[in-house]
PDB file of N, CA and C in Angstrom:
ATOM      1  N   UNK A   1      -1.934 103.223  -0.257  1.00  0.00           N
ATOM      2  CA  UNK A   1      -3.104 103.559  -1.029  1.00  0.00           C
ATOM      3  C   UNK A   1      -4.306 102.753  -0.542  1.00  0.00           C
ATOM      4  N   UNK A   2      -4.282 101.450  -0.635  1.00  0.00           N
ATOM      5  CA  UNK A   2      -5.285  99.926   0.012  1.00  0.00           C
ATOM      6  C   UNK A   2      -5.513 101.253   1.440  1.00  0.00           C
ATOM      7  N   UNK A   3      -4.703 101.240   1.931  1.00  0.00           N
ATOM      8  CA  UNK A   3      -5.206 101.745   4.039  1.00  0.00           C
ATOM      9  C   UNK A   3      -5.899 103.174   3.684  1.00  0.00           C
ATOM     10  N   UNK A   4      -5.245 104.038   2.855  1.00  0.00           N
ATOM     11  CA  UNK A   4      -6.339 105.377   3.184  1.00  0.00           C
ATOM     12  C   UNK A   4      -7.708 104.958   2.360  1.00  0.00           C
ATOM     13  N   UNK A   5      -7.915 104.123   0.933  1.00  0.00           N
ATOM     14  CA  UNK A   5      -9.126 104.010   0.607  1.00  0.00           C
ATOM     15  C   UNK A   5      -9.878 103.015   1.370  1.00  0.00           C
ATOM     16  N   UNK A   6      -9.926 102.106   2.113  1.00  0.00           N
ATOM     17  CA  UNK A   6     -10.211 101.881   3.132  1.00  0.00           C
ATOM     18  C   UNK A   6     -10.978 102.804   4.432  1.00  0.00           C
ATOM     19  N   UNK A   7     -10.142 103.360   5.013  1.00  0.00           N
ATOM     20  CA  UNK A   7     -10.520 104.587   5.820  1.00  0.00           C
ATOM     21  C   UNK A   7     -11.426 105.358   5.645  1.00  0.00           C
ATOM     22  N   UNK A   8     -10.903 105.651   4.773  1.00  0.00           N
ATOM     23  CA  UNK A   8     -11.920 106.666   3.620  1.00  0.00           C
ATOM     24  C   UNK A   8     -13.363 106.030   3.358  1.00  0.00           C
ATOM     25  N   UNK A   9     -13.488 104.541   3.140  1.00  0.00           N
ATOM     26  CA  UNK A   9     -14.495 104.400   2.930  1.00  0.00           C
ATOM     27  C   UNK A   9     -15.272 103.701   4.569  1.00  0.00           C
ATOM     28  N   UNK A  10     -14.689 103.163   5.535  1.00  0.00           N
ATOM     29  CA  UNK A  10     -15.140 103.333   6.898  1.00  0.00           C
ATOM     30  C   UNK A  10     -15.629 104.807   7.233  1.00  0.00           C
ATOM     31  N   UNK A  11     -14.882 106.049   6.876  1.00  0.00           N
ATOM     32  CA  UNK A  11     -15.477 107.160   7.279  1.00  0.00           C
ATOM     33  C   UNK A  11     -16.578 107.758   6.427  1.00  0.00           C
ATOM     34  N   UNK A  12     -16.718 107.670   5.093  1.00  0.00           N
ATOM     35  CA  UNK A  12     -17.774 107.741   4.202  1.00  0.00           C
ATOM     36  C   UNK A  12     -19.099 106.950   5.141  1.00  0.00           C
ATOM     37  N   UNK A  13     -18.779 105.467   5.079  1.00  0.00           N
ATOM     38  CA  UNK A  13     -20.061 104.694   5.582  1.00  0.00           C
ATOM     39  C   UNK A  13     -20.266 105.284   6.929  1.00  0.00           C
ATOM     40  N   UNK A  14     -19.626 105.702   7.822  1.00  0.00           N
ATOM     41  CA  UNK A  14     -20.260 106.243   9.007  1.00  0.00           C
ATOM     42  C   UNK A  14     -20.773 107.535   9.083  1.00  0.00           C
ATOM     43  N   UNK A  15     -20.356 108.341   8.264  1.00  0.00           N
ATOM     44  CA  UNK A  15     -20.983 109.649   7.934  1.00  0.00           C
ATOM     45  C   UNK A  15     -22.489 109.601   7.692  1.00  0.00           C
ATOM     46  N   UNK A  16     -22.404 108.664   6.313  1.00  0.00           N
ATOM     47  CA  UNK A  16     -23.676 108.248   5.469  1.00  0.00           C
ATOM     48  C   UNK A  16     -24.738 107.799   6.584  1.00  0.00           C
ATOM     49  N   UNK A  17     -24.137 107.098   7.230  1.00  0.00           N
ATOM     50  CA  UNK A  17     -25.067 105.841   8.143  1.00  0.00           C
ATOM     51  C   UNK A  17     -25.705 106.977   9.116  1.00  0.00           C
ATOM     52  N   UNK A  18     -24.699 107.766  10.218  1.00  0.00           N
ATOM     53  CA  UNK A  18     -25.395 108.361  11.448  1.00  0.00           C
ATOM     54  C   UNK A  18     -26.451 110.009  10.630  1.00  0.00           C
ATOM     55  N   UNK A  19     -25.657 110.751   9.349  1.00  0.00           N
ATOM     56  CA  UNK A  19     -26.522 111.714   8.746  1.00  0.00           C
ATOM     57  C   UNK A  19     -27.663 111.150   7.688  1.00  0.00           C
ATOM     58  N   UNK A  20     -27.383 109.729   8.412  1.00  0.00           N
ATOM     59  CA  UNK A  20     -28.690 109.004   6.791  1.00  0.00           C
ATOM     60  C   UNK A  20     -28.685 109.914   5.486  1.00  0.00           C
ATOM     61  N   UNK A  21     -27.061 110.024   4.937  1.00  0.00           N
ATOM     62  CA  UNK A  21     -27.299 110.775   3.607  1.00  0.00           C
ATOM     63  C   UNK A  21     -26.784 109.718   2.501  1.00  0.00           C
ATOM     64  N   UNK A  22     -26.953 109.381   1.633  1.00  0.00           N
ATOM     65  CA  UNK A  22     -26.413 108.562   0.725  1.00  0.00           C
ATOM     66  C   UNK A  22     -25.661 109.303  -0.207  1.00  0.00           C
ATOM     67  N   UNK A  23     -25.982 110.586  -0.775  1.00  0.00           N
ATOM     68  CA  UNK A  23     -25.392 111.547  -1.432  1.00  0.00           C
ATOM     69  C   UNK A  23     -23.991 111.541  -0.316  1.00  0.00           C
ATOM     70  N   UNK A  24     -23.921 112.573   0.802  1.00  0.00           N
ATOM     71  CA  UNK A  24     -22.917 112.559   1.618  1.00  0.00           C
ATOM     72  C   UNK A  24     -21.953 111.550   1.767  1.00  0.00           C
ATOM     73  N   UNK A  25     -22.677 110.183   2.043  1.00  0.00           N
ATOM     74  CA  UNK A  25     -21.769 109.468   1.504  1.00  0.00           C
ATOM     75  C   UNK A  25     -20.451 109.257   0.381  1.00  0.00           C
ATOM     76  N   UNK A  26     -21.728 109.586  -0.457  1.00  0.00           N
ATOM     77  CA  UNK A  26     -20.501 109.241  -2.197  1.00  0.00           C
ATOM     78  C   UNK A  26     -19.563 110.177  -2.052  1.00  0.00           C
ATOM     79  N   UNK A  27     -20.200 111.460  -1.736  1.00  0.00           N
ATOM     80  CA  UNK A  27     -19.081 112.748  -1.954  1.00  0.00           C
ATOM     81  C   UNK A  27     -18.055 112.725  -0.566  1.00  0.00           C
ATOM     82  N   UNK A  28     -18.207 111.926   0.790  1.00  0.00           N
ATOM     83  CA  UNK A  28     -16.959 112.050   1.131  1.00  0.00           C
ATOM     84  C   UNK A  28     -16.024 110.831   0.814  1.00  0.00           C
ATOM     85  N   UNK A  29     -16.572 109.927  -0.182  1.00  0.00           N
ATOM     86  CA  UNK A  29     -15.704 108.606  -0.340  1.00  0.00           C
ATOM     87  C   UNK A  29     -15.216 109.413  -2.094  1.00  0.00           C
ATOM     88  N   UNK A  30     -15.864 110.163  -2.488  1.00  0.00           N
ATOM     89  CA  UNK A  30     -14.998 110.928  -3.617  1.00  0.00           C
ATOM     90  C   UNK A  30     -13.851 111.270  -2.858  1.00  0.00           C
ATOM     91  N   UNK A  31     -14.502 112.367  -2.166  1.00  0.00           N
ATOM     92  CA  UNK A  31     -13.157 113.673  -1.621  1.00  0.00           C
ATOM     93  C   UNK A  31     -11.898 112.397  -1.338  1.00  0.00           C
ATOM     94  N   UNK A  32     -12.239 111.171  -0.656  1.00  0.00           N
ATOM     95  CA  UNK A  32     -11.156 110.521  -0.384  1.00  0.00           C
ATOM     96  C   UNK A  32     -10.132 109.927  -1.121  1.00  0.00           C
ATOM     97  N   UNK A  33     -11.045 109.736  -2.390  1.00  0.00           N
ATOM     98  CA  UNK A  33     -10.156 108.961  -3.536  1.00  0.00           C
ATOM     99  C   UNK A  33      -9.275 109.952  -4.157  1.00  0.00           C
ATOM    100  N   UNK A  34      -9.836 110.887  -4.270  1.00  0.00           N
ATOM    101  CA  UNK A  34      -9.406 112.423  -5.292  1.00  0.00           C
ATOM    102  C   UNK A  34      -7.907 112.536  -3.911  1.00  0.00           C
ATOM    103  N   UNK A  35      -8.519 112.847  -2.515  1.00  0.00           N
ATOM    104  CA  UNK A  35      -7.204 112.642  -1.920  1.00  0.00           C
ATOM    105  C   UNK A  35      -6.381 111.382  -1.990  1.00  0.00           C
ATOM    106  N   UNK A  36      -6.335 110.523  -2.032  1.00  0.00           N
ATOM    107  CA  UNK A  36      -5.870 109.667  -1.954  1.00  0.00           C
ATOM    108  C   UNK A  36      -5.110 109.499  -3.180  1.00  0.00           C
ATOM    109  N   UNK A  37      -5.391 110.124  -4.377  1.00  0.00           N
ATOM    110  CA  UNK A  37      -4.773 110.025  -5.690  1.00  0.00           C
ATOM    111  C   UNK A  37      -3.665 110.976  -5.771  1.00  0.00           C
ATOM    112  N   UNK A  38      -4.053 112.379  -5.098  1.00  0.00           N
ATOM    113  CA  UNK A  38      -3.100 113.630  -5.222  1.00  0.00           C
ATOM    114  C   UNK A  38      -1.837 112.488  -4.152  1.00  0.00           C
ATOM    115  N   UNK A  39      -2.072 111.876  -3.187  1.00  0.00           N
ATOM    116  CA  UNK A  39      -1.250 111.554  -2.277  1.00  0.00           C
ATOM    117  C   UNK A  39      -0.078 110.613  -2.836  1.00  0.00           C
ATOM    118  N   UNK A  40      -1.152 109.388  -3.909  1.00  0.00           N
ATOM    119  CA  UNK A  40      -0.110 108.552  -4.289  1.00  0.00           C
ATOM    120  C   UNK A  40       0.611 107.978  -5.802  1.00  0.00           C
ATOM    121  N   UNK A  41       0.007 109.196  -6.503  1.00  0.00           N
ATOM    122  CA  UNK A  41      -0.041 109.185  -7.761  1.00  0.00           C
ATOM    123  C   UNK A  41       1.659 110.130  -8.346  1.00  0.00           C
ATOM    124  N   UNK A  42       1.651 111.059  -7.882  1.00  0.00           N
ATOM    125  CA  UNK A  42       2.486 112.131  -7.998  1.00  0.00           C
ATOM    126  C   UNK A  42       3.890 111.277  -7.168  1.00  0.00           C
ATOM    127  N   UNK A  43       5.130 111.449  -8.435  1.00  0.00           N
ATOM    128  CA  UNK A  43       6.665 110.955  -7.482  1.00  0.00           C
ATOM    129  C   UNK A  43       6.949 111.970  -6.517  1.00  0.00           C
ATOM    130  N   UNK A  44       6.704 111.471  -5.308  1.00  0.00           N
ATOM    131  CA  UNK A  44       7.181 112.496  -4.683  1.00  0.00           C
ATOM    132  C   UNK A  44       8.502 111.813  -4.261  1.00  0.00           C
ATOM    133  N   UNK A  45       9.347 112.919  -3.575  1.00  0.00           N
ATOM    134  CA  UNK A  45      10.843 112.807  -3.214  1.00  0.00           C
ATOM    135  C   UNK A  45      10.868 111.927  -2.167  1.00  0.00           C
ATOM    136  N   UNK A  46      10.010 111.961  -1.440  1.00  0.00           N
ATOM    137  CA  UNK A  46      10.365 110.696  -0.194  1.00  0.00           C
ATOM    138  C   UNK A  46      10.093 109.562  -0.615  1.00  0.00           C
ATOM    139  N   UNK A  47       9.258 109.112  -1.668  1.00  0.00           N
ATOM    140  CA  UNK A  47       9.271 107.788  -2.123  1.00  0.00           C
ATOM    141  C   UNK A  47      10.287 107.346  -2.793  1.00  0.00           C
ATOM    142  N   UNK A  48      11.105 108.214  -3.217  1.00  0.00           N
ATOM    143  CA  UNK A  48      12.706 107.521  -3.781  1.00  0.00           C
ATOM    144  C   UNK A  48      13.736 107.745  -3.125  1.00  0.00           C
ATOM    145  N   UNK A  49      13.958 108.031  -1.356  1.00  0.00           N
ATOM    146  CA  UNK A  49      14.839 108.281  -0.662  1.00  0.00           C
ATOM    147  C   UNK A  49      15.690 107.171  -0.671  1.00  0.00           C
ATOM    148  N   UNK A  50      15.346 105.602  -0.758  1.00  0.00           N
ATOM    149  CA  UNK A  50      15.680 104.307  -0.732  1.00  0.00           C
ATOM    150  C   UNK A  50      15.654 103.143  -2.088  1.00  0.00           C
ATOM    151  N   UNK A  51      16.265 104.105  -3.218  1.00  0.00           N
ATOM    152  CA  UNK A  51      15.970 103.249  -4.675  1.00  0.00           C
ATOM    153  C   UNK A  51      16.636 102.741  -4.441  1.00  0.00           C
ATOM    154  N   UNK A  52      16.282 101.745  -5.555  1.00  0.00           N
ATOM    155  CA  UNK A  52      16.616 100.114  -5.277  1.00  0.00           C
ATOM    156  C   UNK A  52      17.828 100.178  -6.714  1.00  0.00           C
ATOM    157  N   UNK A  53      19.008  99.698  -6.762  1.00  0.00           N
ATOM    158  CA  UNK A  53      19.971  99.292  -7.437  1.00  0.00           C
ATOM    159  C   UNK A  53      19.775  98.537  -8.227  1.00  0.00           C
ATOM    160  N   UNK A  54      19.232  98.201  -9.519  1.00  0.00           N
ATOM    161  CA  UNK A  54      19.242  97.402 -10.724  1.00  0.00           C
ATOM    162  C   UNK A  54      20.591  96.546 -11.184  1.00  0.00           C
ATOM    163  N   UNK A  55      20.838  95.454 -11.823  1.00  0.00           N
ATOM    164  CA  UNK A  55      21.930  94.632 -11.948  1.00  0.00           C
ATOM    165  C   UNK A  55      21.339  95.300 -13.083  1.00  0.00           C
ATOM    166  N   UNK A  56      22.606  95.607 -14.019  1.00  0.00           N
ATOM    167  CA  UNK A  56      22.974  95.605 -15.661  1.00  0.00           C
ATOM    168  C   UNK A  56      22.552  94.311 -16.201  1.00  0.00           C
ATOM    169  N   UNK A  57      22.425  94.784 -17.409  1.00  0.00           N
ATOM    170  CA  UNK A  57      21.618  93.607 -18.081  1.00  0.00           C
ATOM    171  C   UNK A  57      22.960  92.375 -18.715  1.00  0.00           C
ATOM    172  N   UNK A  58      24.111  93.190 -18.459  1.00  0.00           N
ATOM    173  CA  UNK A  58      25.504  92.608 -19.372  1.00  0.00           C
ATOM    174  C   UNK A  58      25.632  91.958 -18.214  1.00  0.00           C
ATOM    175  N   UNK A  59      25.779  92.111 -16.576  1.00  0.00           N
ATOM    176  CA  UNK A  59      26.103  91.452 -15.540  1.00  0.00           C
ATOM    177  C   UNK A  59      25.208  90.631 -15.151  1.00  0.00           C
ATOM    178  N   UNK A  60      23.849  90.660 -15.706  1.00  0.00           N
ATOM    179  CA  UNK A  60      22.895  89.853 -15.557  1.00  0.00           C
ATOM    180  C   UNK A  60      23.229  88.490 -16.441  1.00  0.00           C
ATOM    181  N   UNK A  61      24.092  88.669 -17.515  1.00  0.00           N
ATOM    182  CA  UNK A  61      24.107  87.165 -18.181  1.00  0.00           C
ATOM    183  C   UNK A  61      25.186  86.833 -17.708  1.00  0.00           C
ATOM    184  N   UNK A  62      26.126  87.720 -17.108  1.00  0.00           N
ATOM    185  CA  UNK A  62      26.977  86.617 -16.475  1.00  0.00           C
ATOM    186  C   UNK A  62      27.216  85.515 -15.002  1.00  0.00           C
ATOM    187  N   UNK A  63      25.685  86.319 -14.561  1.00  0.00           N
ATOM    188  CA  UNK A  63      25.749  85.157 -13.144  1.00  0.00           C
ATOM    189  C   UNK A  63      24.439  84.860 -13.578  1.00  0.00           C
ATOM    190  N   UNK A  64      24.373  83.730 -13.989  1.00  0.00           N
ATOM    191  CA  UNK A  64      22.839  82.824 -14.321  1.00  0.00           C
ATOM    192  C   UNK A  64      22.363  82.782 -13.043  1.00  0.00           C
ATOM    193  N   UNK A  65      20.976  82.510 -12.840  1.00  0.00           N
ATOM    194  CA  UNK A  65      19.876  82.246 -11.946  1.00  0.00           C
ATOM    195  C   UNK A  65      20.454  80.802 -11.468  1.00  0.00           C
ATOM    196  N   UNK A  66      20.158  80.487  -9.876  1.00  0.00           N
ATOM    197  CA  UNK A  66      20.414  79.047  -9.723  1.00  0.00           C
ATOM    198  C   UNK A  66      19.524  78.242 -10.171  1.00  0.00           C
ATOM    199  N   UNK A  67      19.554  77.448 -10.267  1.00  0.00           N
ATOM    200  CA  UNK A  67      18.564  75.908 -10.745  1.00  0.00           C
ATOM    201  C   UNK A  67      18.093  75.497  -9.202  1.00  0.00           C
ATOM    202  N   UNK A  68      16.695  75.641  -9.215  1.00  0.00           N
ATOM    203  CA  UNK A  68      16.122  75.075  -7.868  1.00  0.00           C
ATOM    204  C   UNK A  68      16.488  73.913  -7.411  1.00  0.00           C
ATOM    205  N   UNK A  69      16.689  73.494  -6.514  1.00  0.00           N
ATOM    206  CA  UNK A  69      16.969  71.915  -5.942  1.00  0.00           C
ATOM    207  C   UNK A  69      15.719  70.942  -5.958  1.00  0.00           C
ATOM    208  N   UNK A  70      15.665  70.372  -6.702  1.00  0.00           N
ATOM    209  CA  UNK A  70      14.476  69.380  -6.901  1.00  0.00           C
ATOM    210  C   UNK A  70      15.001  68.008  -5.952  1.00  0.00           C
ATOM    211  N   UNK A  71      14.316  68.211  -4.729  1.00  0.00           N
ATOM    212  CA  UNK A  71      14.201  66.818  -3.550  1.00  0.00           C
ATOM    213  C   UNK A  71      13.717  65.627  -4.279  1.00  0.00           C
ATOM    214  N   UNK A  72      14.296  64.509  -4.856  1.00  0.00           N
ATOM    215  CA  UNK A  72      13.229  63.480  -5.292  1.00  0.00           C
ATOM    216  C   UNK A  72      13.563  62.082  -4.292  1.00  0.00           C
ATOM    217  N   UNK A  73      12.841  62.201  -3.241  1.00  0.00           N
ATOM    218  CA  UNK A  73      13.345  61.259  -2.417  1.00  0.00           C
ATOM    219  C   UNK A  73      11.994  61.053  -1.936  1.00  0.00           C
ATOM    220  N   UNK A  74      11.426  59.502  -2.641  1.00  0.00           N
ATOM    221  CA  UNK A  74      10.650  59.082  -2.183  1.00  0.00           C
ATOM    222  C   UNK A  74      10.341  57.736  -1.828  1.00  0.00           C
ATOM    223  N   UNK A  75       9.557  57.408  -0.563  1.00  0.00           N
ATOM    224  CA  UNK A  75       9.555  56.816   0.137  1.00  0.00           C
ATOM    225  C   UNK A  75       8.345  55.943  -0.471  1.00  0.00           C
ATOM    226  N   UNK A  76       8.265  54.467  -0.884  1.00  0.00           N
ATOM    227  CA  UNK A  76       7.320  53.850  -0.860  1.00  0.00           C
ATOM    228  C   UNK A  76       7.072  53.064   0.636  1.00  0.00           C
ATOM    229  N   UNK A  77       5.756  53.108   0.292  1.00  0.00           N
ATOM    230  CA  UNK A  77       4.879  52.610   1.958  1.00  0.00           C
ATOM    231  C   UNK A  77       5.027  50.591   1.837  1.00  0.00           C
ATOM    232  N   UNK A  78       5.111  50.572   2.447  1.00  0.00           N
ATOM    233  CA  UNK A  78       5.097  48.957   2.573  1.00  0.00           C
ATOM    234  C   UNK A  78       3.985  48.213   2.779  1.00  0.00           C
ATOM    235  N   UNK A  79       3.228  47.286   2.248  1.00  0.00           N
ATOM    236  CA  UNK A  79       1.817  46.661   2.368  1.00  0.00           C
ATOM    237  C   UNK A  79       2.328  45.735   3.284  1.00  0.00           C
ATOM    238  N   UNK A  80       1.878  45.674   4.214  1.00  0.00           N
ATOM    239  CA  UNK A  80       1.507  44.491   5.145  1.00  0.00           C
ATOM    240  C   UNK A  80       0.277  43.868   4.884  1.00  0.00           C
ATOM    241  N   UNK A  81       0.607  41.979   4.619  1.00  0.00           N
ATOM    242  CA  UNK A  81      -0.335  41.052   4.664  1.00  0.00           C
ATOM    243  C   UNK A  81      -0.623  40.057   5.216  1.00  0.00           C
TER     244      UNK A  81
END
């Protein structure tokens, strides 16, 4: 979605810029969004070719999350006098 509205709006600003239209502008950075919405708004079938497997919520309490490893190893500096 980010890469075609993008595009969309590189090709809007160069339209606008070389036909010096500012109107032209807006309306091809519309047409882009309006496309860009039909494109990524709607489930389509290829976006769920690769769903992702959910853990059950009952198998979820039985393997707890690990506990991060907290490093506490610290080094004091030594004053030389």
């Amino acid at each position: 979605m980010q890469i075609l509205l993008l595009a969309f709006a590189v090709i809007a600003f160069a339209t606008g810029y070389v036909l010096a239209s500012f109107q032209l502008m807006i309306l091809t950075y519309a047409g882009g969004v309006v496309l860009t919405t039909l494109v990524t708004v709607p489930n389509w079938p290829f976006f769920n070719r690769h769903s992702l497997k959910w853990l059950d919520p009952s198998e979820a309490e039985k393997h707890p999350k690990p506990e991060p490893v907290v490093n506490v190893t610290s080094k004091k500096k030594s004053i030389k006098k």
